[in-house]
C-alpha atoms as a PDB file:
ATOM      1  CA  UNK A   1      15.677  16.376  15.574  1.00  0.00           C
ATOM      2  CA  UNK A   2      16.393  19.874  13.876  1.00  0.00           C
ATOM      3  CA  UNK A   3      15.592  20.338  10.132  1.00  0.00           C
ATOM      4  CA  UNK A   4      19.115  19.939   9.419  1.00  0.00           C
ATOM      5  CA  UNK A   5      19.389  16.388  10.142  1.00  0.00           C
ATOM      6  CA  UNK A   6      15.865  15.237   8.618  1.00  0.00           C
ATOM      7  CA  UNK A   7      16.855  16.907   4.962  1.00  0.00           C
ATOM      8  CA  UNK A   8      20.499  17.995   3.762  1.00  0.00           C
ATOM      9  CA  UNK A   9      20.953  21.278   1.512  1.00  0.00           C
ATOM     10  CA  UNK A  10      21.181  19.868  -1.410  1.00  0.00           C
ATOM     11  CA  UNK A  11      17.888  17.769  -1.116  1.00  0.00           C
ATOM     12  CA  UNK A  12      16.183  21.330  -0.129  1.00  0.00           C
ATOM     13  CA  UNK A  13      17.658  23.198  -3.430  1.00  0.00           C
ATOM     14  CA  UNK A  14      15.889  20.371  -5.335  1.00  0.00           C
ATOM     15  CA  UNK A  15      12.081  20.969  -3.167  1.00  0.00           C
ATOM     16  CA  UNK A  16      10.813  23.891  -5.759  1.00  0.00           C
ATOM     17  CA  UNK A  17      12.006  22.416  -8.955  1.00  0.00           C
ATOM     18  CA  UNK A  18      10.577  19.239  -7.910  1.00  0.00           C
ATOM     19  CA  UNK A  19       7.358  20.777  -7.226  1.00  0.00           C
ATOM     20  CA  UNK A  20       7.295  23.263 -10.303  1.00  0.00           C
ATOM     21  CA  UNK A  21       8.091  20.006 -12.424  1.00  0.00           C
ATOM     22  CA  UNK A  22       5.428  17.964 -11.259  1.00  0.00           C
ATOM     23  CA  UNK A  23       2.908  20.858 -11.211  1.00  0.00           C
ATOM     24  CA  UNK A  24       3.574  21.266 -14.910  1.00  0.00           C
ATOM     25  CA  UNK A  25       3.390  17.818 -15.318  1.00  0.00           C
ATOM     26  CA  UNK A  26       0.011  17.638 -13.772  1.00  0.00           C
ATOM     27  CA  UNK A  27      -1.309  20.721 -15.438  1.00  0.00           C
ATOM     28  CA  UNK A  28      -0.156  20.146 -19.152  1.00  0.00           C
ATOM     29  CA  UNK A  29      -0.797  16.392 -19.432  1.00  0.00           C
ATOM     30  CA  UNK A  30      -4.526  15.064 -20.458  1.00  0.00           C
ATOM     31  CA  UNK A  31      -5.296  11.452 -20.236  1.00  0.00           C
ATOM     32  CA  UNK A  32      -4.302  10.228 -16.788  1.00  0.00           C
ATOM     33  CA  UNK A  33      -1.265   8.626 -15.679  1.00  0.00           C
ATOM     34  CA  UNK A  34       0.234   6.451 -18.746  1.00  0.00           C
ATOM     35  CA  UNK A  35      -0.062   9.744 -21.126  1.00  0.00           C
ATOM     36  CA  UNK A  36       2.436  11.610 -18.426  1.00  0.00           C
ATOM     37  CA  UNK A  37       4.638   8.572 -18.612  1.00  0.00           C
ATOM     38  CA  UNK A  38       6.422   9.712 -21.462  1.00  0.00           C
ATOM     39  CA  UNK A  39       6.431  13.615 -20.329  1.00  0.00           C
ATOM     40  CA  UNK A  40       7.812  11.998 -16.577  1.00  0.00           C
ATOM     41  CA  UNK A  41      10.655  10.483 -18.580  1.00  0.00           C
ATOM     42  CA  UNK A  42      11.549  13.417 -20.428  1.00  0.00           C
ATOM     43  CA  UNK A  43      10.919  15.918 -17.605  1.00  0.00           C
ATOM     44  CA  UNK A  44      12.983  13.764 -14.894  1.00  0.00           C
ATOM     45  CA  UNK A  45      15.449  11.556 -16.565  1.00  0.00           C
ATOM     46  CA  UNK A  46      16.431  13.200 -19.854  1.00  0.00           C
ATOM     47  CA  UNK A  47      16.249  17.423 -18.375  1.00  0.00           C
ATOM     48  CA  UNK A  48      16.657  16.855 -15.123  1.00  0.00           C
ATOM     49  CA  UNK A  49      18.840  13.937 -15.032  1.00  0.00           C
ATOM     50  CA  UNK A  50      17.287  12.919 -11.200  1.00  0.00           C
ATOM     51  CA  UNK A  51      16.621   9.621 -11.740  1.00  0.00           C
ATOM     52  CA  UNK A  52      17.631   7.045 -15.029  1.00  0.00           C
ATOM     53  CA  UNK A  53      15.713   4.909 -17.635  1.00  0.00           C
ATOM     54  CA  UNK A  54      15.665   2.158 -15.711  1.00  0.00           C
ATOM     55  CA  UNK A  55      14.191   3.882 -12.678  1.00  0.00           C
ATOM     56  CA  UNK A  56      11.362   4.758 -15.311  1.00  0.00           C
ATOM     57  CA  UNK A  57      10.723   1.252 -15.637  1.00  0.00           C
ATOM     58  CA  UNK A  58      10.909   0.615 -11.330  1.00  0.00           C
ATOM     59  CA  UNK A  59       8.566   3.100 -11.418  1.00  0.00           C
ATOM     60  CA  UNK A  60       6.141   2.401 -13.448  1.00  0.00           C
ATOM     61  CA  UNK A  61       6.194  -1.481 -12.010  1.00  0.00           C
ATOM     62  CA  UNK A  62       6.031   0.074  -8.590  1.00  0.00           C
ATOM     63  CA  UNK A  63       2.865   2.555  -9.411  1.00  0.00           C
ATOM     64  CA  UNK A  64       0.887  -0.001 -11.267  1.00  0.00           C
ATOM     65  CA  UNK A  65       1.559  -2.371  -8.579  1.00  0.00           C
ATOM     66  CA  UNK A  66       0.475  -0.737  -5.631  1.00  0.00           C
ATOM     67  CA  UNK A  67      -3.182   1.287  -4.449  1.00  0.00           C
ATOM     68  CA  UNK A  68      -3.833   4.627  -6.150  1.00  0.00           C
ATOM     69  CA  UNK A  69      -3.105   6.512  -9.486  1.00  0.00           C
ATOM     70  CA  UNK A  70      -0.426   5.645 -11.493  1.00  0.00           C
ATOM     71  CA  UNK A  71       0.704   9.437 -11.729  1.00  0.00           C
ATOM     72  CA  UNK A  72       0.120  10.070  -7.824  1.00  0.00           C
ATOM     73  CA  UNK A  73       2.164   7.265  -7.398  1.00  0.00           C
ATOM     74  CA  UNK A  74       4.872   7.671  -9.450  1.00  0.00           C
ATOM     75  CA  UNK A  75       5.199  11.678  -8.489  1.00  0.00           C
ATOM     76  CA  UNK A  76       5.739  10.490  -4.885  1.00  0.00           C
ATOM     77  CA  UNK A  77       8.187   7.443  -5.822  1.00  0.00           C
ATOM     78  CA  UNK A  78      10.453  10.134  -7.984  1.00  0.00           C
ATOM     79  CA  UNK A  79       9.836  12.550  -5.028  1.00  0.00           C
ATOM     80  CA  UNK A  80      10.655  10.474  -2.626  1.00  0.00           C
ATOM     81  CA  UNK A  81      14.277   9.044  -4.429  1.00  0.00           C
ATOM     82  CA  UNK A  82      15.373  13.090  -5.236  1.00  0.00           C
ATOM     83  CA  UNK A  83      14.225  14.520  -1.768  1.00  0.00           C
ATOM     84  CA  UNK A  84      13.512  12.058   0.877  1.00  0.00           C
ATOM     85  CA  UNK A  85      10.122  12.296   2.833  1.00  0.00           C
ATOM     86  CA  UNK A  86       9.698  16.018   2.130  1.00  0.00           C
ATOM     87  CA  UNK A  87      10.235  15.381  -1.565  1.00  0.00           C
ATOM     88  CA  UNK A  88       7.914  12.940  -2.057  1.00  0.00           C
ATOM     89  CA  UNK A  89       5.409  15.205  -0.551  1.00  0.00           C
ATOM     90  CA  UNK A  90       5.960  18.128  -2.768  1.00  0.00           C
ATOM     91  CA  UNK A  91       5.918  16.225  -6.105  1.00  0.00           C
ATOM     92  CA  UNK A  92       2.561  14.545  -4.741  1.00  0.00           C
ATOM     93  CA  UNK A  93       0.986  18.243  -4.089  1.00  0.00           C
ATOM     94  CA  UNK A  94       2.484  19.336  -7.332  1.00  0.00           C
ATOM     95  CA  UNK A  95       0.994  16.982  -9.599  1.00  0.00           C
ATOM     96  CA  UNK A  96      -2.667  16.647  -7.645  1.00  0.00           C
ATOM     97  CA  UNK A  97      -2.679  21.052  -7.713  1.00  0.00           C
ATOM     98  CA  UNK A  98      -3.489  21.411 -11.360  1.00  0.00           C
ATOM     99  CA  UNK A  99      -5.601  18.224 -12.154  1.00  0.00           C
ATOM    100  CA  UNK A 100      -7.620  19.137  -9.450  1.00  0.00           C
ATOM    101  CA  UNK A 101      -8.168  22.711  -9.513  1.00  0.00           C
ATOM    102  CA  UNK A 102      -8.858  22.120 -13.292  1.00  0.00           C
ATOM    103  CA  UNK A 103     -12.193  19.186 -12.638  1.00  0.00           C
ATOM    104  CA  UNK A 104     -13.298  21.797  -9.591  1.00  0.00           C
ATOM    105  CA  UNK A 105     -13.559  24.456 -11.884  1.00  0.00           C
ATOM    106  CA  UNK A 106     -15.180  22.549 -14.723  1.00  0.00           C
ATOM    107  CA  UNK A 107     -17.444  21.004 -12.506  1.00  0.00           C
ATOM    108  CA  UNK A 108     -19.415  24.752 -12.496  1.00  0.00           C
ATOM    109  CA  UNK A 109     -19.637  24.556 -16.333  1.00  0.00           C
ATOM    110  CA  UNK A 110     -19.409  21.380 -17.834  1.00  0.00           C
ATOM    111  CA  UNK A 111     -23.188  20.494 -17.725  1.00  0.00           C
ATOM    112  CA  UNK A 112     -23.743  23.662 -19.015  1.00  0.00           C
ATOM    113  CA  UNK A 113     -21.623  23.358 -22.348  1.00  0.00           C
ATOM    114  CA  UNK A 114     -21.253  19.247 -22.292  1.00  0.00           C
ATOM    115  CA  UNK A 115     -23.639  19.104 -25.550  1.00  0.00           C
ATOM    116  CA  UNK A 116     -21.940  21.899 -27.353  1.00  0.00           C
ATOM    117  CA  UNK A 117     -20.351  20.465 -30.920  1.00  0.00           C
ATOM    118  CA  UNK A 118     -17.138  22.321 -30.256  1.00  0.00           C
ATOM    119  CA  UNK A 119     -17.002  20.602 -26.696  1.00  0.00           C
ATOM    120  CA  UNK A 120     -17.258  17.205 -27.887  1.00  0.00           C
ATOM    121  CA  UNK A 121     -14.778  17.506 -30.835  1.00  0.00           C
ATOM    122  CA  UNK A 122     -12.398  19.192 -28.625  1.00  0.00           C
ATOM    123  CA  UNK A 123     -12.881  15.582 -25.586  1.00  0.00           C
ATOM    124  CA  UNK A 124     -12.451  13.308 -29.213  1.00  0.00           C
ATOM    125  CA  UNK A 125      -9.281  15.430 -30.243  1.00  0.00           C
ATOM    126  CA  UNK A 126      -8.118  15.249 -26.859  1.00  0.00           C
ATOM    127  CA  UNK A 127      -8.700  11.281 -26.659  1.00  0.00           C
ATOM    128  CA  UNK A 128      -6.865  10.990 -29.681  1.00  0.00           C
ATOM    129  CA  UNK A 129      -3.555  12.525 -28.385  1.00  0.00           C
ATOM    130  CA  UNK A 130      -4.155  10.865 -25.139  1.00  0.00           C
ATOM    131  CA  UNK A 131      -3.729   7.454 -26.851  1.00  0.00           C
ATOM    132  CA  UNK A 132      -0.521   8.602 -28.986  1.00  0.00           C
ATOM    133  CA  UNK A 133       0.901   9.157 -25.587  1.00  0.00           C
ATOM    134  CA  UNK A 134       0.151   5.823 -24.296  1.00  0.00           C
ATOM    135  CA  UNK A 135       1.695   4.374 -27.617  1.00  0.00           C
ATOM    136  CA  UNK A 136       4.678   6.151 -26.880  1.00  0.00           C
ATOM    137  CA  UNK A 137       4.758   5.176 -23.102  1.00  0.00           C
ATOM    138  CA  UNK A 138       4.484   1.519 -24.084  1.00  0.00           C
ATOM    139  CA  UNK A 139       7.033   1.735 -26.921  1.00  0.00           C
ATOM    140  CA  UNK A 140       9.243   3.426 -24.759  1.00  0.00           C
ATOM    141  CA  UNK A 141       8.777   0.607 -22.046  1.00  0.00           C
ATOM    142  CA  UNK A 142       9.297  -2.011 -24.642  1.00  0.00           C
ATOM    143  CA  UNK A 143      12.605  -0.808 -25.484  1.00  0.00           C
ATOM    144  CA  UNK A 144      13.762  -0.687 -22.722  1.00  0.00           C
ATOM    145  CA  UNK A 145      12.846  -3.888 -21.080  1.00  0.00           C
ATOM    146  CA  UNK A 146      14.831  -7.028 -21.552  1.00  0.00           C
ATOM    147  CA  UNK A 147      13.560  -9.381 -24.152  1.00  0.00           C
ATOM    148  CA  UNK A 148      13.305 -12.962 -24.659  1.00  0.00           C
ATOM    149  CA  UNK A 149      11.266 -15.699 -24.902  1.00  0.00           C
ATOM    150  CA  UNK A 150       9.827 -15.853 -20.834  1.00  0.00           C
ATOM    151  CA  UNK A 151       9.119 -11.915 -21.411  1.00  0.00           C
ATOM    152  CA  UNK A 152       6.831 -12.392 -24.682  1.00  0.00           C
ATOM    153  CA  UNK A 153       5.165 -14.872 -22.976  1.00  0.00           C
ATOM    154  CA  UNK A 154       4.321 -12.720 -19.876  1.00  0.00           C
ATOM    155  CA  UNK A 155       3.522  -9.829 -21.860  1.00  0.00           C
ATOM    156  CA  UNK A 156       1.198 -12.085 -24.601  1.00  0.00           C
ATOM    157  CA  UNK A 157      -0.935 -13.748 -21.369  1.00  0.00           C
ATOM    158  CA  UNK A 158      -0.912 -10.587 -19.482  1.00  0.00           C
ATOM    159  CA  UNK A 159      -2.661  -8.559 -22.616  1.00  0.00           C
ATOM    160  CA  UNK A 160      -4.921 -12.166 -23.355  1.00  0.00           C
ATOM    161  CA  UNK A 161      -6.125 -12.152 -19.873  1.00  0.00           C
ATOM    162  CA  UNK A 162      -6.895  -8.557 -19.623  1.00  0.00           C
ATOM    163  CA  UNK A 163      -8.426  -7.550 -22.942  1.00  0.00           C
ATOM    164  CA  UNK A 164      -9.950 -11.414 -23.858  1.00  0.00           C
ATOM    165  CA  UNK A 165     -10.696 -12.252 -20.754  1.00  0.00           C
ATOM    166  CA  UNK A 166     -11.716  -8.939 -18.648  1.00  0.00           C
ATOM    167  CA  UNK A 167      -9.773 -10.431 -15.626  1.00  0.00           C
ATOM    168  CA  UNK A 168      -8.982  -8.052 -13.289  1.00  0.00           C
ATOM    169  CA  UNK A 169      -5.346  -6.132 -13.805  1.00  0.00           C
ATOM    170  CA  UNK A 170      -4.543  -6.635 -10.097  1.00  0.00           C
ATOM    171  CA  UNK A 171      -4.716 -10.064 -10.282  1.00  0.00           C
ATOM    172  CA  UNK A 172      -2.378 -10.072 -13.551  1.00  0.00           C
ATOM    173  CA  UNK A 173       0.016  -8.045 -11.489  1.00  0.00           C
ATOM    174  CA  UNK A 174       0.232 -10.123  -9.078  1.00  0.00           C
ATOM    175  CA  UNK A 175       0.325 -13.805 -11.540  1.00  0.00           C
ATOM    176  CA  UNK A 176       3.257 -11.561 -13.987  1.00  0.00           C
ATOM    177  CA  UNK A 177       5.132 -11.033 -10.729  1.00  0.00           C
ATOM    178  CA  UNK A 178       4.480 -14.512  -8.860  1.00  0.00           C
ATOM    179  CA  UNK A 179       5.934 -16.011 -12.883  1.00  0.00           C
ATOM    180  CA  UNK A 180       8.523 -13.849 -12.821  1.00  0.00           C
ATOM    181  CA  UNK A 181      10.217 -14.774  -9.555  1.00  0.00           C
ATOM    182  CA  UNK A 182       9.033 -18.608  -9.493  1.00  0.00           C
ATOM    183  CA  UNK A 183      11.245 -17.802 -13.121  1.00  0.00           C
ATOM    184  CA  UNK A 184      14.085 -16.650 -11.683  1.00  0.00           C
ATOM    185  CA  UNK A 185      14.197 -18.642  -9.211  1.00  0.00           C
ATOM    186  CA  UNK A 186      14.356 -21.477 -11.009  1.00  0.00           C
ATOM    187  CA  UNK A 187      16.758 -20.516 -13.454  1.00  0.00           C
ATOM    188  CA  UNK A 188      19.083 -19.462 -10.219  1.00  0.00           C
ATOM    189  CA  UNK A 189      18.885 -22.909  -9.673  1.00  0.00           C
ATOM    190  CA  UNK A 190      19.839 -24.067 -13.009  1.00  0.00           C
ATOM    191  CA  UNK A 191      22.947 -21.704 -12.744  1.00  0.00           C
ATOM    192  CA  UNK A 192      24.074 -23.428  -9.084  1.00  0.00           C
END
């Protein structure tokens, strides 16, 4: 099978912006993935115009759901829906270049200046605009997601069982999404 036939033209145009976006992405954005949610959406759906809001949303349910970092994840999801296989490769490189250059060249110093007063105000700082971008992330997801009664409910036992109860978040993934279709289903029914 040539090249030709695996990726079309326009998907290849799309390969290096894909990969410069993610690589800034990755470089500029302290915290993990939920603090690049935010820069994701603004980068891919509002500049870019590649994917839409409610992508975002597929997205993040996707990541969360499945093995592996949420921004690993959702760099090869976006990747994947711009530029097929190859895309989803790129955007994966791109965001794990900077991230991990960055640790493998702070592993050489960071015992060395760790107790510095300068160091550790700079981590609190840091901390502190990592959770204003998780704020924003969730504010941005609530906005966006439909609302009702079912969804506070979800949301309110998810959060309870989580930060009460310690319960693993894989197992509240799965019991939100087992709710939500036993939900739907049964309000399909209703609507027969």
């Amino acid at each position: 099978m040539s090249d030709k036939k695996i990726m079309n033209a326009e998907q290849r145009k799309k390969l290096l912006p894909l990969f410069l976006t993610f690589l800034k992405i990755g470089g500029f954005t302290f915290g993990g993935g939920y603090a690049m949610i935010p820069i994701i959406q603004r980068e891919i759906v509002e500049k870019k115009k590649w994917i839409t809001d409610d992508d975002i949303l597929e997205i993040i349910a996707i990541a969360e759901s499945t093995p592996g970092p949420i921004a690993i994840n959702s760099a090869t999801f976006v990747g994947y829906r711009v530029a097929g296989f190859f895309g989803a490769l790129i955007a994966t490189l791109g965001v794990v270049l900077p991230p991990f250059c960055i640790i493998f060249a702070i592993s050489f110093v960071l015992r060395q200046f760790s107790e510095l007063k300068a160091v550790k105000y700079a981590f609190w700082g840091i901390r502190a605009g990592v959770l204003a971008l998780i704020c924003k992330a969730l504010w941005t997801m609530y906005k966006k997601v439909d609302k009702g009664l079912i969804s506070y409910i979800i949301m309110a036992a998810a959060f309870t069982v989580t930060a009460v109860f310690d319960v693993n978040v894989l197992f509240v993934i799965i019991g939100c999404a087992v709710f939500g279709l036993v939900t739907s289903l049964i309000a399909g029914r209703k609507n027969i």
